[in-house]
N, C-alpha and C. Protein backbone atom coordinates (compact mmCIF):
# COMPACT_ATOMS: atom_id res chain seq x y z
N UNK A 1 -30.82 11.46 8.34
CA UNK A 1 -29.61 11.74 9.08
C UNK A 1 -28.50 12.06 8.09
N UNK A 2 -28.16 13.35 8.18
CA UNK A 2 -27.09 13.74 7.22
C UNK A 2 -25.78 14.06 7.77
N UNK A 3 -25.06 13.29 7.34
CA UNK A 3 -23.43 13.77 7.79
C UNK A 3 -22.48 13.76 7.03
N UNK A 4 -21.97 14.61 7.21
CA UNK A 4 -21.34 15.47 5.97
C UNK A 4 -19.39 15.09 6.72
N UNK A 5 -19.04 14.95 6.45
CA UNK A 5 -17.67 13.94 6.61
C UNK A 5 -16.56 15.14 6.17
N UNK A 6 -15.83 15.68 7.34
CA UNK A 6 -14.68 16.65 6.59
C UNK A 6 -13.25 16.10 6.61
N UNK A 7 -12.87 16.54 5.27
CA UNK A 7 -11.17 15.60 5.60
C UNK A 7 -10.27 16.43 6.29
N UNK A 8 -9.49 16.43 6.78
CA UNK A 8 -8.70 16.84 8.34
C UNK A 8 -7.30 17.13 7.58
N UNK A 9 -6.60 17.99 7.92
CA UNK A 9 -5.29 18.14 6.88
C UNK A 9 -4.49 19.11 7.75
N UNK A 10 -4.98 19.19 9.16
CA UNK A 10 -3.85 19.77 9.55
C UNK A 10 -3.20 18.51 10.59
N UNK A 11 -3.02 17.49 10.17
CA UNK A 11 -2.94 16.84 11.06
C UNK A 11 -1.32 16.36 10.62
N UNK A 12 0.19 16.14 11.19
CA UNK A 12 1.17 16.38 11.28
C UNK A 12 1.74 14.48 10.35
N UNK A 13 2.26 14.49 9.97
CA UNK A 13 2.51 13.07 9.34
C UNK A 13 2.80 12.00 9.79
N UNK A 14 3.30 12.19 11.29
CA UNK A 14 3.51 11.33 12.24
C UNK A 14 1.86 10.93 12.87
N UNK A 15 1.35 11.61 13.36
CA UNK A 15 0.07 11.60 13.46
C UNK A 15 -0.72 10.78 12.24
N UNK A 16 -0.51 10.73 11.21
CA UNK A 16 -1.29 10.46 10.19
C UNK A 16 -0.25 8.98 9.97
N UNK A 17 0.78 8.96 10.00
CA UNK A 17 1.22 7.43 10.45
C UNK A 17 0.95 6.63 11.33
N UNK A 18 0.40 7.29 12.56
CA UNK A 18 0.31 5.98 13.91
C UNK A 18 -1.31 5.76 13.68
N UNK A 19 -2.13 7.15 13.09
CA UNK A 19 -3.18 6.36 12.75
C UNK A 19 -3.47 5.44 11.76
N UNK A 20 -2.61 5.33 10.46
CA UNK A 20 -2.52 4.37 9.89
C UNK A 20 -2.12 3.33 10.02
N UNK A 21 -1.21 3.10 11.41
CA UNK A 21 -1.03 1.77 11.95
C UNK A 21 -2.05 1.53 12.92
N UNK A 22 -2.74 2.62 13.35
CA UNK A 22 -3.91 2.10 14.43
C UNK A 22 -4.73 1.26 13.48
N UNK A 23 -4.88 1.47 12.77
CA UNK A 23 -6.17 0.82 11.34
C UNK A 23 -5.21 -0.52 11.11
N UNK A 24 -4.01 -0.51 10.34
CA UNK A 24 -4.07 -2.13 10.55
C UNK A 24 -3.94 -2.74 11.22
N UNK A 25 -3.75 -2.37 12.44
CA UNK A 25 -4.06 -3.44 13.69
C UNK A 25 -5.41 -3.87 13.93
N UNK A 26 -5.93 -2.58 13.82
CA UNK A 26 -7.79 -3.09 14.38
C UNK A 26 -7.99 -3.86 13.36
N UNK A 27 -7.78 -3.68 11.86
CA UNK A 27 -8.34 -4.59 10.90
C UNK A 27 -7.95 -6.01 10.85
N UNK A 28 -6.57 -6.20 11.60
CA UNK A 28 -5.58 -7.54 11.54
C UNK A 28 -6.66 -8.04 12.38
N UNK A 29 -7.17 -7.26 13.25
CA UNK A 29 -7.60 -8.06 14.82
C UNK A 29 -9.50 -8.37 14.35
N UNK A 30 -9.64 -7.41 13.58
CA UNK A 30 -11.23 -7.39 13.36
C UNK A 30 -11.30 -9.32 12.17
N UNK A 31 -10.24 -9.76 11.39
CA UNK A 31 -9.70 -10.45 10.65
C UNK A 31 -9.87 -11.49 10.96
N UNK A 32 -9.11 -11.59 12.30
CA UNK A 32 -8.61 -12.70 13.04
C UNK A 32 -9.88 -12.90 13.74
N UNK A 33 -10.99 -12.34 14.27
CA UNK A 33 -11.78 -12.57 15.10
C UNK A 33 -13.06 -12.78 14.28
N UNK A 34 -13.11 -12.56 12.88
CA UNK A 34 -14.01 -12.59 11.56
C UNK A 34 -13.84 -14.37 11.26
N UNK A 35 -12.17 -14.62 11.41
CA UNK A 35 -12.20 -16.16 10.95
C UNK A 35 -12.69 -16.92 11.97
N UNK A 36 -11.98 -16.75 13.51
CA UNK A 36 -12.94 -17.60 14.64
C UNK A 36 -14.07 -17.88 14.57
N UNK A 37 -14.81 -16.68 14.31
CA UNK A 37 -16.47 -16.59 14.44
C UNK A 37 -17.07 -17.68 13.18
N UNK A 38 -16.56 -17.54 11.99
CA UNK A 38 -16.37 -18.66 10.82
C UNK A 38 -16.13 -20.02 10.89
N UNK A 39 -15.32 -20.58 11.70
CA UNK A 39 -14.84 -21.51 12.20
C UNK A 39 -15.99 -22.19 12.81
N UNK A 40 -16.41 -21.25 13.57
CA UNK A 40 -17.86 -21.88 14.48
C UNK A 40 -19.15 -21.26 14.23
N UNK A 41 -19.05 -21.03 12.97
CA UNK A 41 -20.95 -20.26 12.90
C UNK A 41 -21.44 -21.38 12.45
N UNK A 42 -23.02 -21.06 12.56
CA UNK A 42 -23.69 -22.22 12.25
C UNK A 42 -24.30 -21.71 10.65
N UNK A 43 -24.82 -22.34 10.15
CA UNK A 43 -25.16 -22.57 8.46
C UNK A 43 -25.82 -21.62 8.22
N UNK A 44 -26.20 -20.47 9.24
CA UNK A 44 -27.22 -19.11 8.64
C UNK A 44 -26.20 -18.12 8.62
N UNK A 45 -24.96 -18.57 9.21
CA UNK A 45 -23.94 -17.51 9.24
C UNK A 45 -22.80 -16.99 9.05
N UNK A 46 -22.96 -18.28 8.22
CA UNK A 46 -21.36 -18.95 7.23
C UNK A 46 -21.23 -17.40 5.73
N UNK A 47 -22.07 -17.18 5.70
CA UNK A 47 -22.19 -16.09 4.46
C UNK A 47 -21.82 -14.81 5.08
N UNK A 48 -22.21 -14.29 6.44
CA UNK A 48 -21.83 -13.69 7.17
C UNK A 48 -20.27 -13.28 7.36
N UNK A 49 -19.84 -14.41 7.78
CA UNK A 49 -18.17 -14.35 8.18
C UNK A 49 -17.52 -14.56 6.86
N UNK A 50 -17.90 -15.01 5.97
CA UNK A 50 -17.04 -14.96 4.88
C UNK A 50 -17.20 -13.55 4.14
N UNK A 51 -18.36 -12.98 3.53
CA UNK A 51 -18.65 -11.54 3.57
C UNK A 51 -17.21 -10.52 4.56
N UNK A 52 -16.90 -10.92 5.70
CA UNK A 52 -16.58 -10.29 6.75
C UNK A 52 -14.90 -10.55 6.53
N UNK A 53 -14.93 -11.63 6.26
CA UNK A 53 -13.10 -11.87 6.15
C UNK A 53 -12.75 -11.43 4.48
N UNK A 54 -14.23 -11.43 4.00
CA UNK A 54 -13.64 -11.11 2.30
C UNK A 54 -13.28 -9.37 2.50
N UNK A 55 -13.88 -8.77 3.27
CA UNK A 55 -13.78 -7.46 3.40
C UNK A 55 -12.75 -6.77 4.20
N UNK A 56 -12.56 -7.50 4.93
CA UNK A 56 -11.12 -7.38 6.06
C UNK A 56 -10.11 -8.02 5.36
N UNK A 57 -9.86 -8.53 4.45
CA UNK A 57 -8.62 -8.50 3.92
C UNK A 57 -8.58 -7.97 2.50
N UNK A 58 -9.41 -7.44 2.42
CA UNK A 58 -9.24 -5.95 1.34
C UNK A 58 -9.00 -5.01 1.47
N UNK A 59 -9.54 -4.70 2.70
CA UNK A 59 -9.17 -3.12 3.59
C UNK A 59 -7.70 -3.61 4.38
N UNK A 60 -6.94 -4.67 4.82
CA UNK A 60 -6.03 -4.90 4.84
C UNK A 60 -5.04 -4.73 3.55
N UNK A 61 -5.19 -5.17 2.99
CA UNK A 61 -4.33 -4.79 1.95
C UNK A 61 -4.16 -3.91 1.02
N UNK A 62 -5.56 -3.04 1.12
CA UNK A 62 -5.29 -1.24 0.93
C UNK A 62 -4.26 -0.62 1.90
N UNK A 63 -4.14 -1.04 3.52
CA UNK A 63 -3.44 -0.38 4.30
C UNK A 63 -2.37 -0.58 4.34
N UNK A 64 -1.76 -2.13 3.69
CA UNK A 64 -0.57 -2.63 3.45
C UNK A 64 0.27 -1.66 2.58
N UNK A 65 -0.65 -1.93 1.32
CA UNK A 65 -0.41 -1.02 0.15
C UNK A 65 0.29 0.54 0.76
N UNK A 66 -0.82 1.35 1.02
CA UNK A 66 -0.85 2.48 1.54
C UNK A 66 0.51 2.97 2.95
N UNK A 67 0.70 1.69 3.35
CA UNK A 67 2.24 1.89 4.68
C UNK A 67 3.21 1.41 3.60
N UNK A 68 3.30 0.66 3.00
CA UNK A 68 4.22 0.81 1.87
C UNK A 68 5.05 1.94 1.08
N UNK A 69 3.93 2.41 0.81
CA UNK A 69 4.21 3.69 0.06
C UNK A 69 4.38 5.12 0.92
N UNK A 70 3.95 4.73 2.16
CA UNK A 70 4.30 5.96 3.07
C UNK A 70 6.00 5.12 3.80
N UNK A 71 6.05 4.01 3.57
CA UNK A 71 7.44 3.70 3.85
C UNK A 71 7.58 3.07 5.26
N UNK A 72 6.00 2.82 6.11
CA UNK A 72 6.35 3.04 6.91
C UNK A 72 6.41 1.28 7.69
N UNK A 73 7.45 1.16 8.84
CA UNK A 73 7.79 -0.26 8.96
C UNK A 73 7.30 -0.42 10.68
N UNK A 74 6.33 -1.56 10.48
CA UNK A 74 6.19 -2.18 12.14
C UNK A 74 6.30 -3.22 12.09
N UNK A 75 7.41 -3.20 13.40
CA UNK A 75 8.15 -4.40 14.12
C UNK A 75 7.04 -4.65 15.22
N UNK A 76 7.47 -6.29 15.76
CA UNK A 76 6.64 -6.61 16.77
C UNK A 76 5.99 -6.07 18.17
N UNK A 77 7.62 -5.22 18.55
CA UNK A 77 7.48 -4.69 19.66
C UNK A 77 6.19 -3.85 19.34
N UNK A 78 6.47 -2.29 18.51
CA UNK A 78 5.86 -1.63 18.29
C UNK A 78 4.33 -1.53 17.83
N UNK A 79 4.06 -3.29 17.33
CA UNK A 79 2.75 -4.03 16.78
C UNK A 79 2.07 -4.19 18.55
N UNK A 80 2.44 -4.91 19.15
CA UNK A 80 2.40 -5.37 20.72
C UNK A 80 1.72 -3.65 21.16
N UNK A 81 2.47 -2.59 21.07
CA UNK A 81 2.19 -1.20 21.91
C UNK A 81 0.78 -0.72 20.88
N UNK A 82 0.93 -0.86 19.81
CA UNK A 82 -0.79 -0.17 19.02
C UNK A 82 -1.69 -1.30 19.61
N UNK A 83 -1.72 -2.55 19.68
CA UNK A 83 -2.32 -3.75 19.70
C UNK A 83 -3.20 -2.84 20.85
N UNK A 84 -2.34 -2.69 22.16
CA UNK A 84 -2.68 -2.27 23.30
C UNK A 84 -3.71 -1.25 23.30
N UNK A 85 -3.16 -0.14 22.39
CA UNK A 85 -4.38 0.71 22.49
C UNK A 85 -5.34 0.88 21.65
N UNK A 86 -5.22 -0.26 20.64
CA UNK A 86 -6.64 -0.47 19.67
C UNK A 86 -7.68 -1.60 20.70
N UNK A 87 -7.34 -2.73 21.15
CA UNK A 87 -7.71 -3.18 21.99
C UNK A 87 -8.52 -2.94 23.13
């Protein structure tokens, strides 16, 4: 199975901002639901969720990084409205 992955560049900067906040939301949320599952796995699956939160807060904080430097700032309200449609 070969797939060949094209990068997209006509896409407008606003556009390329809300999808970069779509990503740290899903990742905040993929995070938060990585530690629950941790909280309560049983001993075959403790390597699992830690694997899982070690990786979700790396790719979190590439995206941190990365809205940083694009400048860009979310408030709660606006966290609450992506929440909605990553959700």
């Amino acid at each position: 199975m070969d797939t060949e992955y094209v990068k997209e560049t006509n896409k407008t900067e606003a556009q390329k901002d809300r999808e970069l906040i779509q990503s740290l939301v899903r990742t905040k949320m993929e995070l938060q639901t990585a530690t629950k599952n941790f909280e309560q796995a049983e001993e075959e699956l403790i390597d699992y969720y830690t694997y899982q939160i070690k990786a979700n807060k790396s790719k979190l904080d590439y995206l941190v990084k990365k809205a940083k430097k694009r400048r860009i700032v979310l408030d709660m309200i606006n966290a609450i409205e992506y929440m909605q449609e990553v959700g």
